[in-house]
PDB file of N, CA and C in Angstrom:
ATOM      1  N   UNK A   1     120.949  27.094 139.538  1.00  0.00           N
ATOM      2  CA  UNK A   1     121.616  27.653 140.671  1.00  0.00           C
ATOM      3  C   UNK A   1     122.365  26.554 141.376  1.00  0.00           C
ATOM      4  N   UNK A   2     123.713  27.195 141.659  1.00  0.00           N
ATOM      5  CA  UNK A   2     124.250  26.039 142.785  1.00  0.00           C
ATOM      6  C   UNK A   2     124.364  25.715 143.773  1.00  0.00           C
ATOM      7  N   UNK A   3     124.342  24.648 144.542  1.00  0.00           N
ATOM      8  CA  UNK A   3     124.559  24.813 146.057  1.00  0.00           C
ATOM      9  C   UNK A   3     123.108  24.236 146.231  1.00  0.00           C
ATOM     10  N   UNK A   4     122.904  24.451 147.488  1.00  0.00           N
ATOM     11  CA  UNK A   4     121.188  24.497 147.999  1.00  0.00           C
ATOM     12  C   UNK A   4     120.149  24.843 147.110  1.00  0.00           C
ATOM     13  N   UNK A   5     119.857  25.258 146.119  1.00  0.00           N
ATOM     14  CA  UNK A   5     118.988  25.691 145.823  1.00  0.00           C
ATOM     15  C   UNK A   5     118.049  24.508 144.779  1.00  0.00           C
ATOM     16  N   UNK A   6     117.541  24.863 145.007  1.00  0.00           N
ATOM     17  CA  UNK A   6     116.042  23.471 144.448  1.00  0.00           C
ATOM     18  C   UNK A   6     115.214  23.801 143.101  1.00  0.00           C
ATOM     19  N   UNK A   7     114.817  23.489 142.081  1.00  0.00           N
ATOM     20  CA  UNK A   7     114.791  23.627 140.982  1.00  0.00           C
ATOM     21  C   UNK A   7     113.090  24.700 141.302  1.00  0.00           C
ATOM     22  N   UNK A   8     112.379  24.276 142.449  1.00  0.00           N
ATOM     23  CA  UNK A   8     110.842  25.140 142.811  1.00  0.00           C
ATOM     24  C   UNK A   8     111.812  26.438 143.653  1.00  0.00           C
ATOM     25  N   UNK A   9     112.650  26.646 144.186  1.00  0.00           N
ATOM     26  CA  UNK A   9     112.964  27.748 144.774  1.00  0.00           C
ATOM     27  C   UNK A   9     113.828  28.653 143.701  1.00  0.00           C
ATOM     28  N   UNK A  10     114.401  27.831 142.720  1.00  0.00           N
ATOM     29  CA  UNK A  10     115.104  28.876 140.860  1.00  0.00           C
ATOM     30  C   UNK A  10     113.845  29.186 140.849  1.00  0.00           C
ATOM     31  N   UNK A  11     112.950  28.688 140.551  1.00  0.00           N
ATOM     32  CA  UNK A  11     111.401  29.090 139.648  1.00  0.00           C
ATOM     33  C   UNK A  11     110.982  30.601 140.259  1.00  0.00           C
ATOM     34  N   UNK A  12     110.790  30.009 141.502  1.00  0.00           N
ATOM     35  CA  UNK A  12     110.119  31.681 143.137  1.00  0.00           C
ATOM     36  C   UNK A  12     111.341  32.626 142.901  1.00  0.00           C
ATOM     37  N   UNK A  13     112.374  32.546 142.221  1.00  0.00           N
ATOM     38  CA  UNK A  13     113.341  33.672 142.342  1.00  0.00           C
ATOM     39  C   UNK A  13     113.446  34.173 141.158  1.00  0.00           C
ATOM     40  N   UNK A  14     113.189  33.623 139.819  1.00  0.00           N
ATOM     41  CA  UNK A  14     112.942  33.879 138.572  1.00  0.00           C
ATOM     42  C   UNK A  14     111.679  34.408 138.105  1.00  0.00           C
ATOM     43  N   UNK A  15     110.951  33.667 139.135  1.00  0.00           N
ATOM     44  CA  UNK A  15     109.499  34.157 138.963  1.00  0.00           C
ATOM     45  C   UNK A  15     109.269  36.022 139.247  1.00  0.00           C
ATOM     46  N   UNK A  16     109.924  35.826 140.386  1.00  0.00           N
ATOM     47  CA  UNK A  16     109.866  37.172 141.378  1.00  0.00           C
ATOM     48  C   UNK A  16     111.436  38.509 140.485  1.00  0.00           C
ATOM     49  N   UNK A  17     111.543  37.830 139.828  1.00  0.00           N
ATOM     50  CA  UNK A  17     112.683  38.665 138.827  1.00  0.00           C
ATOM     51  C   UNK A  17     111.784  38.719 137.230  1.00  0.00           C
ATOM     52  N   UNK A  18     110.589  38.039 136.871  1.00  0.00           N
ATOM     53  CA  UNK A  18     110.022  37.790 135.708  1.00  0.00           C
ATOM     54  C   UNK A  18     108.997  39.109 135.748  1.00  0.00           C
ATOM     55  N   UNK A  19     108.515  39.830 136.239  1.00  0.00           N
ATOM     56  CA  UNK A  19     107.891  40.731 136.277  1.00  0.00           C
ATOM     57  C   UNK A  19     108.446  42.888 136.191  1.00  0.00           C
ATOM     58  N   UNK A  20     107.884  43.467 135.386  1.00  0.00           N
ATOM     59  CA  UNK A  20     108.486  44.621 134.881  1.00  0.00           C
ATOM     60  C   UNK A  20     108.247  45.585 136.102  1.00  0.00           C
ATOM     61  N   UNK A  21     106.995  45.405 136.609  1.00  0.00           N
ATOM     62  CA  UNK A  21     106.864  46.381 137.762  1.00  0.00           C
ATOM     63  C   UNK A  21     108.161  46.091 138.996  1.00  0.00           C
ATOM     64  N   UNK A  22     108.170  44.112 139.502  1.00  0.00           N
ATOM     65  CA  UNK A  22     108.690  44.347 140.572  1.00  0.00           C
ATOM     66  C   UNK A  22     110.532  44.356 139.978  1.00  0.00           C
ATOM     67  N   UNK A  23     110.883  44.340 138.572  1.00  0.00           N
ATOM     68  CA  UNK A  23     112.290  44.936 138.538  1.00  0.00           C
ATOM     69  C   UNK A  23     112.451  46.391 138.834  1.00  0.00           C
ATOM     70  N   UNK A  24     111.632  46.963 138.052  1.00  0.00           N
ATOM     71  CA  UNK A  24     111.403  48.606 138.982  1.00  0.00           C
ATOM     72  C   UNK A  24     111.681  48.782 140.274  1.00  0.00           C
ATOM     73  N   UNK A  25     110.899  48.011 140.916  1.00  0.00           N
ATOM     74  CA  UNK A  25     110.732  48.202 142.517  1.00  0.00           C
ATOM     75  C   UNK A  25     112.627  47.748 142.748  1.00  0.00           C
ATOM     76  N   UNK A  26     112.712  46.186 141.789  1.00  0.00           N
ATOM     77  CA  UNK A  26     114.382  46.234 142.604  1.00  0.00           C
ATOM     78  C   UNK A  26     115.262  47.600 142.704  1.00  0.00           C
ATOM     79  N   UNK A  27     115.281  47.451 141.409  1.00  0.00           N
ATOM     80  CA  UNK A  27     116.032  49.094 140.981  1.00  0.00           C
ATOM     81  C   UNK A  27     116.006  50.353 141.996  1.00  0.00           C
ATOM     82  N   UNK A  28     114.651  50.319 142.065  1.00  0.00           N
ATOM     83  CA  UNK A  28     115.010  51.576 143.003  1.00  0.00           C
ATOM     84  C   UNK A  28     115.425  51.412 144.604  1.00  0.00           C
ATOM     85  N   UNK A  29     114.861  50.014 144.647  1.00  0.00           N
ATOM     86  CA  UNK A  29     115.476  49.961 145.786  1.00  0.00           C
ATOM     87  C   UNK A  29     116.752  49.402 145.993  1.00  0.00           C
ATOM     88  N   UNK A  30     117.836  49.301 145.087  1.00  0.00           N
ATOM     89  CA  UNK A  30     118.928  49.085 144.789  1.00  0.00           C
ATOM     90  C   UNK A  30     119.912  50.631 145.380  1.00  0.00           C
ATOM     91  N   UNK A  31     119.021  51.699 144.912  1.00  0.00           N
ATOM     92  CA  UNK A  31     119.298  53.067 145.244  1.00  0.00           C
ATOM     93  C   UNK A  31     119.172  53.570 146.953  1.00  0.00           C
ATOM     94  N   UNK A  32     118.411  52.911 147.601  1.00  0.00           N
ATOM     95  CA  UNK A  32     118.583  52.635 149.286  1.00  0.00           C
ATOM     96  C   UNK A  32     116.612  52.096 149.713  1.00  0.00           C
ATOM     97  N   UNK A  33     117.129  51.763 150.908  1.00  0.00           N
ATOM     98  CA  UNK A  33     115.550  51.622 151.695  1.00  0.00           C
ATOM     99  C   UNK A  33     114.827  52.409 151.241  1.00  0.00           C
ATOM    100  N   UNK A  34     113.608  51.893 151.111  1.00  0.00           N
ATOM    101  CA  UNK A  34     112.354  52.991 151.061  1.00  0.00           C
ATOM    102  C   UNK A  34     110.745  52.169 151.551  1.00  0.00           C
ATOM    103  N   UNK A  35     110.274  53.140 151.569  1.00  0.00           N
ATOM    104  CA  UNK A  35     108.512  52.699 152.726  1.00  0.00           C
ATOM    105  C   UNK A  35     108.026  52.352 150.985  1.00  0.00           C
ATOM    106  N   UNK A  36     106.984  51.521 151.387  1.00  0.00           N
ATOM    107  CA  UNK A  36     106.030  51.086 150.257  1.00  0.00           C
ATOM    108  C   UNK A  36     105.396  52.116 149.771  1.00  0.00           C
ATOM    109  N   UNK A  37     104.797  53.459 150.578  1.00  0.00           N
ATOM    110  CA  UNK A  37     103.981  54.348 149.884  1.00  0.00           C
ATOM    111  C   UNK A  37     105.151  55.360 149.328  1.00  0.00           C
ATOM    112  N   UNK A  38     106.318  55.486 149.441  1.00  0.00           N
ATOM    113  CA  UNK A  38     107.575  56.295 148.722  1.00  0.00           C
ATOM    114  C   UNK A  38     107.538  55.395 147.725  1.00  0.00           C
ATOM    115  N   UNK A  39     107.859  54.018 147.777  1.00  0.00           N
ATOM    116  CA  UNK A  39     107.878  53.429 146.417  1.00  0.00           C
ATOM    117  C   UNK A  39     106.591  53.560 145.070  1.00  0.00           C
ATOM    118  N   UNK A  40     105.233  53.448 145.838  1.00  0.00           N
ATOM    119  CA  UNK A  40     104.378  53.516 145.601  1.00  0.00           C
ATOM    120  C   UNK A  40     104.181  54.339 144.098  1.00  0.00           C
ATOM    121  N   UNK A  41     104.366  55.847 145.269  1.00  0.00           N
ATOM    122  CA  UNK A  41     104.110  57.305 144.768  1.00  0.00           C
ATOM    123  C   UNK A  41     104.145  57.480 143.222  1.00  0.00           C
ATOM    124  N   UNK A  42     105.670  57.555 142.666  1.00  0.00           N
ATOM    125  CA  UNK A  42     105.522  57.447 141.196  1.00  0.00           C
ATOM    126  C   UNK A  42     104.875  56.406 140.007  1.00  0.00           C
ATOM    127  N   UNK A  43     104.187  55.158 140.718  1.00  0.00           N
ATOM    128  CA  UNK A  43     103.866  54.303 139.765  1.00  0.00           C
ATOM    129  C   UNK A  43     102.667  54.516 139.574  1.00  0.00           C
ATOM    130  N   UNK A  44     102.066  53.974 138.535  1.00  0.00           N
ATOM    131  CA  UNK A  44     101.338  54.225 137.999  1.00  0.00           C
ATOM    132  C   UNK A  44      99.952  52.544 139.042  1.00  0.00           C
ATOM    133  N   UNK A  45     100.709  52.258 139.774  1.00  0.00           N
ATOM    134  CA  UNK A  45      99.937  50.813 140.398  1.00  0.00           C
ATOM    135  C   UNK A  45      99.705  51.330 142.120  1.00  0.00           C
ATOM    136  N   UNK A  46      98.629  50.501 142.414  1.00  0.00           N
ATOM    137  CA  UNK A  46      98.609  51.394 144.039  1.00  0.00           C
ATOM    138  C   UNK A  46      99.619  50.790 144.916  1.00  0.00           C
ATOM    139  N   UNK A  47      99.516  51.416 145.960  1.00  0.00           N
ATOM    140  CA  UNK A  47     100.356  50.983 146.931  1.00  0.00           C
ATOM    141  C   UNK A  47      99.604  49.722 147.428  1.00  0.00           C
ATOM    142  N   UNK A  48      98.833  48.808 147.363  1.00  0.00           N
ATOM    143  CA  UNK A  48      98.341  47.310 147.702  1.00  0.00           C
ATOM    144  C   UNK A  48      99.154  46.633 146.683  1.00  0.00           C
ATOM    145  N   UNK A  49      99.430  46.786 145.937  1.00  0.00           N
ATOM    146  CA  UNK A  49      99.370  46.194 144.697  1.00  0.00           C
ATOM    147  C   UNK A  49     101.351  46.228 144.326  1.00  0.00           C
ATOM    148  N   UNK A  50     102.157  47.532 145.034  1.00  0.00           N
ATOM    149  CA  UNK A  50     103.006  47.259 145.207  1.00  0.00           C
ATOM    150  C   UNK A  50     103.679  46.547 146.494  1.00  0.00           C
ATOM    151  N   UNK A  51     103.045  46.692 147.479  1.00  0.00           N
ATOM    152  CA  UNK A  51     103.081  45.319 148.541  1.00  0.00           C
ATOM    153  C   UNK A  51     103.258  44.022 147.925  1.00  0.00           C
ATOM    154  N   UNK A  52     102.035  43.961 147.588  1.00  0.00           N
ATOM    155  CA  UNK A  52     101.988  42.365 146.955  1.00  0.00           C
ATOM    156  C   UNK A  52     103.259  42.057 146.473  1.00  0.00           C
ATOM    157  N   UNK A  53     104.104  43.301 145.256  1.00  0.00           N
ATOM    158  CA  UNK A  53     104.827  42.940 144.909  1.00  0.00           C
ATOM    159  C   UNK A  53     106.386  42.815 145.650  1.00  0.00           C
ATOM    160  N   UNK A  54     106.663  43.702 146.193  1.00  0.00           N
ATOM    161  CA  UNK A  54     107.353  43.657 147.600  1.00  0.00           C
ATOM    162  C   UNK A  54     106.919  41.775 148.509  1.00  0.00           C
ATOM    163  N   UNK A  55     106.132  41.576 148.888  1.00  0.00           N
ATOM    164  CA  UNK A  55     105.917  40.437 149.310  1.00  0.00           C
ATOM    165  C   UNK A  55     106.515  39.404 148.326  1.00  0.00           C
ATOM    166  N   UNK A  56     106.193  39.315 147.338  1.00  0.00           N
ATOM    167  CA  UNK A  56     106.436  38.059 146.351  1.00  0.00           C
ATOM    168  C   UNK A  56     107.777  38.144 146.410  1.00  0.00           C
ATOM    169  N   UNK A  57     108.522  39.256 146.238  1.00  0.00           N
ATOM    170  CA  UNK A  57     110.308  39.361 146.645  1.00  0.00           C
ATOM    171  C   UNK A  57     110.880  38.945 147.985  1.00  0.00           C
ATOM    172  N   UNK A  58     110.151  38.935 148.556  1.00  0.00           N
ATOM    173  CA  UNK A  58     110.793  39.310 149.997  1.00  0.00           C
ATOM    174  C   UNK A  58     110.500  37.584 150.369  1.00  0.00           C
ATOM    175  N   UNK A  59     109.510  37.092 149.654  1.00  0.00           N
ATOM    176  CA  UNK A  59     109.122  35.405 149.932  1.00  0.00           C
ATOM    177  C   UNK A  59     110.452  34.901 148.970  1.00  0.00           C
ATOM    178  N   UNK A  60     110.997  34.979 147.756  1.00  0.00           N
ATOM    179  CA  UNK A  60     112.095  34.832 146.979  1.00  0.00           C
ATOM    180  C   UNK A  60     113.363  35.197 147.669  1.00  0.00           C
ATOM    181  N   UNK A  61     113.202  35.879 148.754  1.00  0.00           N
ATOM    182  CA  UNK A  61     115.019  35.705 149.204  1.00  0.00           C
ATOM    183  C   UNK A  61     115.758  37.299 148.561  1.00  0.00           C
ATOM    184  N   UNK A  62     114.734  38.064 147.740  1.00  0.00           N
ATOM    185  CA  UNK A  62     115.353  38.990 146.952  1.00  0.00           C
ATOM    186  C   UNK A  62     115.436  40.650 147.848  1.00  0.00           C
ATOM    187  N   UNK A  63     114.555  40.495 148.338  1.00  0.00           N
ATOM    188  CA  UNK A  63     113.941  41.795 149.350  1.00  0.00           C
ATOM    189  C   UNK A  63     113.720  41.512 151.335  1.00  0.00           C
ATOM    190  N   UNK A  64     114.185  42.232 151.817  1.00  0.00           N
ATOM    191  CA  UNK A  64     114.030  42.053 152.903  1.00  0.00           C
ATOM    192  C   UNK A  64     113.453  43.236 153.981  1.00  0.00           C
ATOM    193  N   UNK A  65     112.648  43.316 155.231  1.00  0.00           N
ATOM    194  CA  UNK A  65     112.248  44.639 155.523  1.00  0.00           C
ATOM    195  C   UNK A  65     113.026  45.116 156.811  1.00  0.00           C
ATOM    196  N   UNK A  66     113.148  46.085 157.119  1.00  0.00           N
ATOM    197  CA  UNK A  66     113.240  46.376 158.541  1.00  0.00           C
ATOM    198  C   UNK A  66     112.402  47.601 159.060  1.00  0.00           C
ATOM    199  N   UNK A  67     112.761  47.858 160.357  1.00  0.00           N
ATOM    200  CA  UNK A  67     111.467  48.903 160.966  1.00  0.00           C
ATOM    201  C   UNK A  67     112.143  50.180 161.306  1.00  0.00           C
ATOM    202  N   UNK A  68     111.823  51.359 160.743  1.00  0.00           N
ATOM    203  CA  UNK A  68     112.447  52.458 161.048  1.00  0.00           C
ATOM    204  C   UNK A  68     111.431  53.098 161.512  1.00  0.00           C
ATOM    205  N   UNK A  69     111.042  54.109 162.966  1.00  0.00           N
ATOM    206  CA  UNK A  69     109.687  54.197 163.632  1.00  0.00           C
ATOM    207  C   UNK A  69     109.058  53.635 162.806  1.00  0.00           C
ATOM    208  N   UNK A  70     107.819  54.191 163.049  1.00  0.00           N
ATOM    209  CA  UNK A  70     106.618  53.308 162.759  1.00  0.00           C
ATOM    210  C   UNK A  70     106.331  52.575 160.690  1.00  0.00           C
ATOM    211  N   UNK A  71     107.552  53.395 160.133  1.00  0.00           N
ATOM    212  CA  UNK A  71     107.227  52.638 158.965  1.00  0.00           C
ATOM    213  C   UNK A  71     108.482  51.348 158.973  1.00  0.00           C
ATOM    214  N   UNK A  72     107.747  50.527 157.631  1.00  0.00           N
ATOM    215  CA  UNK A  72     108.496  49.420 157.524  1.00  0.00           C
ATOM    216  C   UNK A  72     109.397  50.029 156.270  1.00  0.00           C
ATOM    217  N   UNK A  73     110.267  49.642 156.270  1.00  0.00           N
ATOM    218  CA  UNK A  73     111.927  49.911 154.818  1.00  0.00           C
ATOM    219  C   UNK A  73     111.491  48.900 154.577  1.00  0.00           C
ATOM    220  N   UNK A  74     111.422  48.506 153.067  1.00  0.00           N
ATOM    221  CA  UNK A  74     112.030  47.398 151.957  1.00  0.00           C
ATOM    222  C   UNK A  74     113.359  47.848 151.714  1.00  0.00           C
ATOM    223  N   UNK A  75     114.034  46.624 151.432  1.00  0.00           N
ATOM    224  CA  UNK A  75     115.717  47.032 150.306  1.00  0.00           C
ATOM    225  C   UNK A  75     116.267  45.129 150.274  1.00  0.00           C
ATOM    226  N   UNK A  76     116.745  45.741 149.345  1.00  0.00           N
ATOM    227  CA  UNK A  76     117.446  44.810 148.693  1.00  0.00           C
ATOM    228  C   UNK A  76     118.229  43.910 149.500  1.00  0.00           C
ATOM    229  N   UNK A  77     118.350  42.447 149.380  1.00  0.00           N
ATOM    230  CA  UNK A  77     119.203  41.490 149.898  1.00  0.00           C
ATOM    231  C   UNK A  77     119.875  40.990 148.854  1.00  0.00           C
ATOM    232  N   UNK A  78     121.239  41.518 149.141  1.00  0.00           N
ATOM    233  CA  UNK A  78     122.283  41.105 147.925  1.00  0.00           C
ATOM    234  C   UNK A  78     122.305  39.510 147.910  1.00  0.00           C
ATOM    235  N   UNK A  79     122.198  39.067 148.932  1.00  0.00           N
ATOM    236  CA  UNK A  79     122.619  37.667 148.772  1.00  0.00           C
ATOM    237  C   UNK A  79     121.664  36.916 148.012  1.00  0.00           C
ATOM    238  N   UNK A  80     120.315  37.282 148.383  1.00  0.00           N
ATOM    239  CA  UNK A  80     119.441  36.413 147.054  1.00  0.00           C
ATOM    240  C   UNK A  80     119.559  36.958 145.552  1.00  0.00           C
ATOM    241  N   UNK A  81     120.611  37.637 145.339  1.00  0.00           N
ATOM    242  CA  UNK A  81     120.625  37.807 144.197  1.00  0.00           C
ATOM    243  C   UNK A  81     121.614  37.183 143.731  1.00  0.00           C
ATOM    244  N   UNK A  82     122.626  36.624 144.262  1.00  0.00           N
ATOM    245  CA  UNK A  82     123.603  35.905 144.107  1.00  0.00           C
ATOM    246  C   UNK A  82     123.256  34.156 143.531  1.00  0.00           C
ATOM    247  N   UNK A  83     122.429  33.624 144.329  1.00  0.00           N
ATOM    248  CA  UNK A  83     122.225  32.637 143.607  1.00  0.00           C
ATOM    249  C   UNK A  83     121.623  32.903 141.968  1.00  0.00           C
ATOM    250  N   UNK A  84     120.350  33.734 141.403  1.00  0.00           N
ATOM    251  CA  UNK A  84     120.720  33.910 139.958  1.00  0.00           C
ATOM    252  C   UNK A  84     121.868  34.195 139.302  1.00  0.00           C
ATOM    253  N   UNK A  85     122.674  34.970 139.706  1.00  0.00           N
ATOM    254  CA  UNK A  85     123.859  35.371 138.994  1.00  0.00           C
ATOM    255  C   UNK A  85     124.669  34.085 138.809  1.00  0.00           C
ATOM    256  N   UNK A  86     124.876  33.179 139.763  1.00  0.00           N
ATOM    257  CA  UNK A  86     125.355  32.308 140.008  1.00  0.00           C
ATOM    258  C   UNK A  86     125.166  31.196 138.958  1.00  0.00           C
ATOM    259  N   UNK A  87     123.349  30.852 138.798  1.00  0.00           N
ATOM    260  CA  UNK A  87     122.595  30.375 137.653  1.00  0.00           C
ATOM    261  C   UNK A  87     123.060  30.942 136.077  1.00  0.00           C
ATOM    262  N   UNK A  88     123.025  31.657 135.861  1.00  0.00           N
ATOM    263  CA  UNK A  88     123.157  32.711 134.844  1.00  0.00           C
ATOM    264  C   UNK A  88     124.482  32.291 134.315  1.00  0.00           C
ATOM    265  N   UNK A  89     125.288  32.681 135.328  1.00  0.00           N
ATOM    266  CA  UNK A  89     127.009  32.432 135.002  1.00  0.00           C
ATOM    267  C   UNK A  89     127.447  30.926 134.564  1.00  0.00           C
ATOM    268  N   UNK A  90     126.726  29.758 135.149  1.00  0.00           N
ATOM    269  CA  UNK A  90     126.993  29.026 134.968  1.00  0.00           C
ATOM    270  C   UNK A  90     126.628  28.525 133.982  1.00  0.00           C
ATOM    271  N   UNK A  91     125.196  28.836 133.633  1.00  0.00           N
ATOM    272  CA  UNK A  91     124.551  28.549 132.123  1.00  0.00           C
ATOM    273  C   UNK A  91     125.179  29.109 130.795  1.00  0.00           C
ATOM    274  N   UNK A  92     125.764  30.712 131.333  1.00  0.00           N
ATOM    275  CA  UNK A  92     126.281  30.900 130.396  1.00  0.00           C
ATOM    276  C   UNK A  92     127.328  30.766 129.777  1.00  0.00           C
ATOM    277  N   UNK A  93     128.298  30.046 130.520  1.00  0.00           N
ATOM    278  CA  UNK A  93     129.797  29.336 130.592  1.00  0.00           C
ATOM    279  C   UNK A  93     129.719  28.033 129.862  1.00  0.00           C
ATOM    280  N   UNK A  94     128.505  27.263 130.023  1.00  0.00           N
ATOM    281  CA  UNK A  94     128.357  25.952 129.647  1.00  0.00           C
ATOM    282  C   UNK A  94     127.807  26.353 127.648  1.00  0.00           C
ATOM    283  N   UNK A  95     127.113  27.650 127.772  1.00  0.00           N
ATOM    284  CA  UNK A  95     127.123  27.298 125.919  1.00  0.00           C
ATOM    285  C   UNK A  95     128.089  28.175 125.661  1.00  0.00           C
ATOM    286  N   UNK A  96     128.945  28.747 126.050  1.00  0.00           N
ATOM    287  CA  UNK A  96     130.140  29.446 125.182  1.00  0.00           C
ATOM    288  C   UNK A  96     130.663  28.116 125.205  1.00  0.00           C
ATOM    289  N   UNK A  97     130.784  27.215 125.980  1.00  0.00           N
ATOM    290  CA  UNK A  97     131.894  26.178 125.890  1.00  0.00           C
ATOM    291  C   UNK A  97     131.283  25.556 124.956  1.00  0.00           C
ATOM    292  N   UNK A  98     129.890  25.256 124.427  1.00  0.00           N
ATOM    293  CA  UNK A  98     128.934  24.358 123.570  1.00  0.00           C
ATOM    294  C   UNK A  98     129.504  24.965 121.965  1.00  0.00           C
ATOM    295  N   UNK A  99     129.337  26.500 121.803  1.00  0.00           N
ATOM    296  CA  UNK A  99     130.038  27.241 120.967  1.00  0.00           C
ATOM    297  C   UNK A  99     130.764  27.201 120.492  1.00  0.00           C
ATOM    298  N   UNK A 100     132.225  27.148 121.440  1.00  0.00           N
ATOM    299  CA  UNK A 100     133.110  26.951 120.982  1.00  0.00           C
ATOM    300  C   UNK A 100     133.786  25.374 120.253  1.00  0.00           C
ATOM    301  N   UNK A 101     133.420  24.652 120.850  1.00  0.00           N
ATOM    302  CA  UNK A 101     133.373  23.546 120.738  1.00  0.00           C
ATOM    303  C   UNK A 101     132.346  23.206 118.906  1.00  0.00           C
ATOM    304  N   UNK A 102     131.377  23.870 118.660  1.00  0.00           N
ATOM    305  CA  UNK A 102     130.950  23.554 117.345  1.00  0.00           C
ATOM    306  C   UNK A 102     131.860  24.040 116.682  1.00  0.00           C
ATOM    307  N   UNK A 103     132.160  25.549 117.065  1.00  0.00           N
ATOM    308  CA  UNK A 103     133.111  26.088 115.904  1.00  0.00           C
ATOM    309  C   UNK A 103     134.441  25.587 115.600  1.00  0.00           C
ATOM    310  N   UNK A 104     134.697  24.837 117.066  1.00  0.00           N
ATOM    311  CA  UNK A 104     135.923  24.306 116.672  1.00  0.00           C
ATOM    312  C   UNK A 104     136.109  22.797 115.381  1.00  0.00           C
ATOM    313  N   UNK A 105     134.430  22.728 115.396  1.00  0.00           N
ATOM    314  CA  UNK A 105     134.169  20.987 114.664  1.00  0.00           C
ATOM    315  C   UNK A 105     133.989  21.712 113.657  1.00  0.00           C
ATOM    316  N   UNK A 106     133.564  23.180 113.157  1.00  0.00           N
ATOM    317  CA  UNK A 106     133.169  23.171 112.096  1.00  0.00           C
ATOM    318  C   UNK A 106     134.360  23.591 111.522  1.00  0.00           C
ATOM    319  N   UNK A 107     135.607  24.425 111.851  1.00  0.00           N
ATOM    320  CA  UNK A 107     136.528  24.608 110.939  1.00  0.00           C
ATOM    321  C   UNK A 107     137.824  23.394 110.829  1.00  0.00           C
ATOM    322  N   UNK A 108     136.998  22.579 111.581  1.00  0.00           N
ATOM    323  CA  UNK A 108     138.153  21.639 111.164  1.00  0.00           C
ATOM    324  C   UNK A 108     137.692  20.068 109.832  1.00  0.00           C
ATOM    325  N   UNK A 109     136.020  20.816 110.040  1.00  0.00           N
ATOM    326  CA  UNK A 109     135.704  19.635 108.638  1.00  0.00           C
ATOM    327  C   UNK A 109     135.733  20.520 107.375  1.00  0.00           C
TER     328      UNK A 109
END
């Protein structure tokens, strides 16, 4: 990642993107706010257990909450998703260029 970001804070954002349940959780909450026990409901994991996972995002920069009466919204913070993409793009720019660069050595021996 570029800019600010610190090789232990890639890890907490990769980490918190490395798991199948809490990409679920992004996903849907990509689709708008929702309370932990709405998120909850269809999984097959309890609602403690999707907290936790909500927490581990929301410590990553990926999820953020606010208060609508008395429940709390999770949803998505585009901007911590920007630094992976950011990571990603750049990694993946550097081996097309690695790529191209063999293929260019190999048709010329």
């Amino acid at each position: 990642m570029t800019g600010s970001a610190t090789p232990s804070r890639q890890a907490q954002i990769f980490s918190a993107l490395g798991d199948e349940q809490r990409l679920t959780l992004l996903d849907r909450l990509g689709r708008g706010a929702e309370s932990a026990s709405t998120l909850a409901a269809p999984m097959i994991i309890s609602r403690q257990a999707v907290v936790k996972h909500l927490k581990q995002m929301e410590a990553a920069g990926l999820v953020g909450t606010r208060r609508s009466g008395r429940e709390v919204l999770y949803e998505v913070r585009a901007e911590g998703l920007q630094q992976p993409t950011e990571w990603l793009t750049e990694h993946a720019n550097a081996w097309r260029r690695r790529l191209r660069d063999v293929k260019s050595r190999a048709e010329t021996d």
